[in-house]
Structures are given as C-alpha cells and as structure tokens.
C-alpha atoms as a PDB file:
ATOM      1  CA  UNK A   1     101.387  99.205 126.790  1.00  0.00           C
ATOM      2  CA  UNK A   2     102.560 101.130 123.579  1.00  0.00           C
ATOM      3  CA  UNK A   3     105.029 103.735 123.978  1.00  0.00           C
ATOM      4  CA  UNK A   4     104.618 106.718 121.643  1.00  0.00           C
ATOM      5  CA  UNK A   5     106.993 105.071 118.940  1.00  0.00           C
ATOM      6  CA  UNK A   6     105.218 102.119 118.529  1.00  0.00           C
ATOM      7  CA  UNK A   7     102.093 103.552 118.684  1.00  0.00           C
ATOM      8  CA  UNK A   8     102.641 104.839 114.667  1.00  0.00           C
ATOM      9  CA  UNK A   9     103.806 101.205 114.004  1.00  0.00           C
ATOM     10  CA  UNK A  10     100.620  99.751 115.262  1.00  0.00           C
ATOM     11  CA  UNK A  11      98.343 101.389 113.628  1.00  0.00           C
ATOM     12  CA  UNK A  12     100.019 101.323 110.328  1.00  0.00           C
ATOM     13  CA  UNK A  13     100.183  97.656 111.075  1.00  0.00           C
ATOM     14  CA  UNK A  14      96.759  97.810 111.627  1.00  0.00           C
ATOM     15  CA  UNK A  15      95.602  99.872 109.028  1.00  0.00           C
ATOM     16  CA  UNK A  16      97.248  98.017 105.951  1.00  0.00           C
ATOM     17  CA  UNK A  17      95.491  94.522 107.432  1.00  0.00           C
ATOM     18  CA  UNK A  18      92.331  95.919 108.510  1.00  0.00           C
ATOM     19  CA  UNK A  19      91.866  97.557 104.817  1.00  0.00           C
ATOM     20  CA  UNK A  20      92.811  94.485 103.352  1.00  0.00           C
ATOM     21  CA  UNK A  21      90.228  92.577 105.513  1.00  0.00           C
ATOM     22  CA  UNK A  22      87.325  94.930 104.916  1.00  0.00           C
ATOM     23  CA  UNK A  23      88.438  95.314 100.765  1.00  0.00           C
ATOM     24  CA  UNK A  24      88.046  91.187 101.122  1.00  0.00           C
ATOM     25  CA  UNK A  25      84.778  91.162 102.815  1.00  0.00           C
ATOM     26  CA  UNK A  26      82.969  93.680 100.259  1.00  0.00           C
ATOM     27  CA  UNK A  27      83.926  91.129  97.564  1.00  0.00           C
ATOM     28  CA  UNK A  28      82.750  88.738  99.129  1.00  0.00           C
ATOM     29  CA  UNK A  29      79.234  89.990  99.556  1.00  0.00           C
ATOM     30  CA  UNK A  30      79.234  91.725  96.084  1.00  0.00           C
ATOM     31  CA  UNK A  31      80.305  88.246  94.739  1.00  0.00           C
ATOM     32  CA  UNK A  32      77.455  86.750  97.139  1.00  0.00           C
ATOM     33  CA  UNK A  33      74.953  89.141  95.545  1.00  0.00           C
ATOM     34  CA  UNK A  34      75.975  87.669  92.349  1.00  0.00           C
ATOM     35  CA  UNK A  35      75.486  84.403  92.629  1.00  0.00           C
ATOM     36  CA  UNK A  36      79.255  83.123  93.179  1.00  0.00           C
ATOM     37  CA  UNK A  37      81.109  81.444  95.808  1.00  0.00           C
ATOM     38  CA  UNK A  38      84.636  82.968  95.016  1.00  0.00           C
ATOM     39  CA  UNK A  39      86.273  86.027  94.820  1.00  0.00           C
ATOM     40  CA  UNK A  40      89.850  87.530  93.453  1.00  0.00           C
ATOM     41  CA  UNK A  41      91.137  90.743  94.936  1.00  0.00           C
ATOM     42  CA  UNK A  42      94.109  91.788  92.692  1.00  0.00           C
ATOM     43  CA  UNK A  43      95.834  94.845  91.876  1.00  0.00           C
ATOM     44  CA  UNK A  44      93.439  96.220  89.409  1.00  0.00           C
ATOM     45  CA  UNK A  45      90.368  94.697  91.468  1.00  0.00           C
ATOM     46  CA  UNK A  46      87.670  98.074  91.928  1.00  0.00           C
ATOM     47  CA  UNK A  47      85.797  98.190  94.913  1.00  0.00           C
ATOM     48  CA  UNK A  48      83.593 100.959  95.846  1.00  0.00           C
ATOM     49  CA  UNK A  49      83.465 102.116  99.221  1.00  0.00           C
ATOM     50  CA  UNK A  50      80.696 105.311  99.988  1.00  0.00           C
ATOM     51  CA  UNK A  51      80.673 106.469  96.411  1.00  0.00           C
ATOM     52  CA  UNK A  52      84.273 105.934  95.819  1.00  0.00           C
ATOM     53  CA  UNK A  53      86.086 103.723  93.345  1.00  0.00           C
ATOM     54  CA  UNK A  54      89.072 101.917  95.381  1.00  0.00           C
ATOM     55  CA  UNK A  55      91.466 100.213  92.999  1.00  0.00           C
ATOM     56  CA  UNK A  56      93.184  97.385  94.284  1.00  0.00           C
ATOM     57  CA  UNK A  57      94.353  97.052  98.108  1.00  0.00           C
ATOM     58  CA  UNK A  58      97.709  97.352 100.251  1.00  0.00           C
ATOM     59  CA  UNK A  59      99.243  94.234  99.846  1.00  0.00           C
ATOM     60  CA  UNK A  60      98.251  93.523  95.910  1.00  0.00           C
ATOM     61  CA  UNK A  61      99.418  96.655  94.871  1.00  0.00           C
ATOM     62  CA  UNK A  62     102.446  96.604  97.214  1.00  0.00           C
ATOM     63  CA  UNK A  63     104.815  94.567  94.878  1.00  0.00           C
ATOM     64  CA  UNK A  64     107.067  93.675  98.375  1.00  0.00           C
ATOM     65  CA  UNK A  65     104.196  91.553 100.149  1.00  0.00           C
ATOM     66  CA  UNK A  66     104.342  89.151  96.984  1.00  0.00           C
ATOM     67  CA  UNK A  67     108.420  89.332  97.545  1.00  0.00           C
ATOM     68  CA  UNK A  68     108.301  88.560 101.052  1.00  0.00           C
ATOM     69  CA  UNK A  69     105.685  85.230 100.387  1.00  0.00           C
ATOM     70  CA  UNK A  70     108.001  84.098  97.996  1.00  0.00           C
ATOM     71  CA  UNK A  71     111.017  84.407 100.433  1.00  0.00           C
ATOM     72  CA  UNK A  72     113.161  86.445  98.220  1.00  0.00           C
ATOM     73  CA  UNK A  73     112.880  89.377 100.632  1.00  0.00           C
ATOM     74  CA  UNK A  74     112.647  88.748 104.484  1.00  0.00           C
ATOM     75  CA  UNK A  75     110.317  91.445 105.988  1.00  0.00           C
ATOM     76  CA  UNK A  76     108.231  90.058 108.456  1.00  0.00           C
ATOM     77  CA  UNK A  77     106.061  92.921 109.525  1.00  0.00           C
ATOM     78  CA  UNK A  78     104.691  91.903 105.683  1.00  0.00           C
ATOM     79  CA  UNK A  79     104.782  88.130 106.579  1.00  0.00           C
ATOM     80  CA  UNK A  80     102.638  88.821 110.117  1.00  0.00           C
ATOM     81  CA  UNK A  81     100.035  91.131 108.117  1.00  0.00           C
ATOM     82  CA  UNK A  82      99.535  88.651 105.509  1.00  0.00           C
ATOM     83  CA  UNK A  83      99.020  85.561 108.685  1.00  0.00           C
ATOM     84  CA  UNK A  84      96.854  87.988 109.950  1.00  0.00           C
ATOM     85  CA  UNK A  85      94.717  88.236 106.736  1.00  0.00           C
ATOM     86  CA  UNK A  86      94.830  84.456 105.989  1.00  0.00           C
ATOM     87  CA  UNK A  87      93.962  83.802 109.931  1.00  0.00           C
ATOM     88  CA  UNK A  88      90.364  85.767 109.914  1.00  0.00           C
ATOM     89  CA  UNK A  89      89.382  84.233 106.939  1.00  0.00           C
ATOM     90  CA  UNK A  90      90.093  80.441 107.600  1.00  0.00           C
ATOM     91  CA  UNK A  91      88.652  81.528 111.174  1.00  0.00           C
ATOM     92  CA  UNK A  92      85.443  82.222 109.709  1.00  0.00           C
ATOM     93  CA  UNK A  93      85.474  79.261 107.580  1.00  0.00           C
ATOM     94  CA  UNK A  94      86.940  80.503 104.080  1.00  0.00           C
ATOM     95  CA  UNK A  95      89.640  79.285 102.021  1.00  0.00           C
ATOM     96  CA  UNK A  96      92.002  81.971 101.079  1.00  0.00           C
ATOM     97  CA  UNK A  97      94.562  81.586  99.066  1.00  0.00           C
ATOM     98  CA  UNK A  98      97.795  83.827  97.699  1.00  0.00           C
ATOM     99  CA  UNK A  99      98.511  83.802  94.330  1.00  0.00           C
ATOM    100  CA  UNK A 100     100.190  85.445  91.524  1.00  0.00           C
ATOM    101  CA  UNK A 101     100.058  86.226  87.919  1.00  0.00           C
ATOM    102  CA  UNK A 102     102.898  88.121  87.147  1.00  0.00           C
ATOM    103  CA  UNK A 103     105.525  87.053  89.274  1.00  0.00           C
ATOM    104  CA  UNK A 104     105.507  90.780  90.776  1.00  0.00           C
ATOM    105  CA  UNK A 105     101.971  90.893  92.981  1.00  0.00           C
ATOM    106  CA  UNK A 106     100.466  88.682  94.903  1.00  0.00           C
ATOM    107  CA  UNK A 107      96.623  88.281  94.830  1.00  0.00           C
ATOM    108  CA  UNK A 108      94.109  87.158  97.228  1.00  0.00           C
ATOM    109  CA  UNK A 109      91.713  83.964  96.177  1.00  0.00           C
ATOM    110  CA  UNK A 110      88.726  83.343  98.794  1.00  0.00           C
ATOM    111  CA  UNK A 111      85.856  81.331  98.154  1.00  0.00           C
ATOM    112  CA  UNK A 112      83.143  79.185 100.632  1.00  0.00           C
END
C-alpha cells in the first residue's frame, strides 16, 4: 500500500509515462492515417489533444531523461519511466527506439 508520501511520487511517476505513452500512440495513428509506418516524437513534435496544440512531451523536452540514457547523470526514477515507455511498445509489437539530435534531448523513434 502507498503511504501518503509516496502517493505524490506515484502519480507523478505515472503521469510523466502515461503522457508520454498516450503523446506516442496519437502519432502513431495520425502517422497511420497518413499512410506511414513510423513516427518521431521530439521536442518540437505538435500533437493536438481536444482542440489543443501540445508541443513536444515530458521526456523530449526534459533535457535530463536524454542525460540519464546516456549515463552521464544517474537518476533512475528517469531510467524506470523510460523502461516503462520502451516496455508497452515492444509489448504491443513496435520498435521504439531513443535517439538524439542534439546531444541535449532524447527523441522517441517507433515504427511497425
């Protein structure tokens, strides 16, 4: 059971991976729509969600998630929300992949 101070942590947890997760899934189905079998959610990646443009996602714009994959920064709340990510998606028969243009973000490649 969670006690009242890890209750906060959990669903921040939760939040950041669950957003990232959903953010993921829109591309894929407005890249589906489109006729492609891959999508790139980056730091300047829109995604409209109800009416409302949603610029990038918690762990692209988050410059310490692409830290912590390259193991210059040990954090591994980041390092268990990014498994997390990477586990539902191979789960469901994706290939995801981290990557990074600028040596500061990290970006999510998925395709089928």
């Amino acid at each position: 059971m969670l006690t009242s101070a890890n209750i906060i942590t959990e669903t921040q947890n939760n939040y950041t991976v669950e957003t990232e997760i959903y953010l993921l899934y829109v591309g894929i189905l407005v890249s589906r729509d489109m006729g492609t079998s891959s999508f790139i959610l980056n730091k300047d990646s829109e995604t409209t969600v109800n009416g409302t443009a949603v610029t990038g996602s918690p762990m692209s714009v988050e410059g310490n998630y692409y830290k912590t994959w390259q193991g210059k920064i040990i954090n591994s709340r980041y390092t268990i929300e990014m498994q997390k990510v990477i586990d539902r998606y191979t789960q469901l028969g994706y290939t995801i992949n981290r990557k990074s243009d600028d040596m500061e973000h990290l970006y999510w490649q998925i395709t089928w």
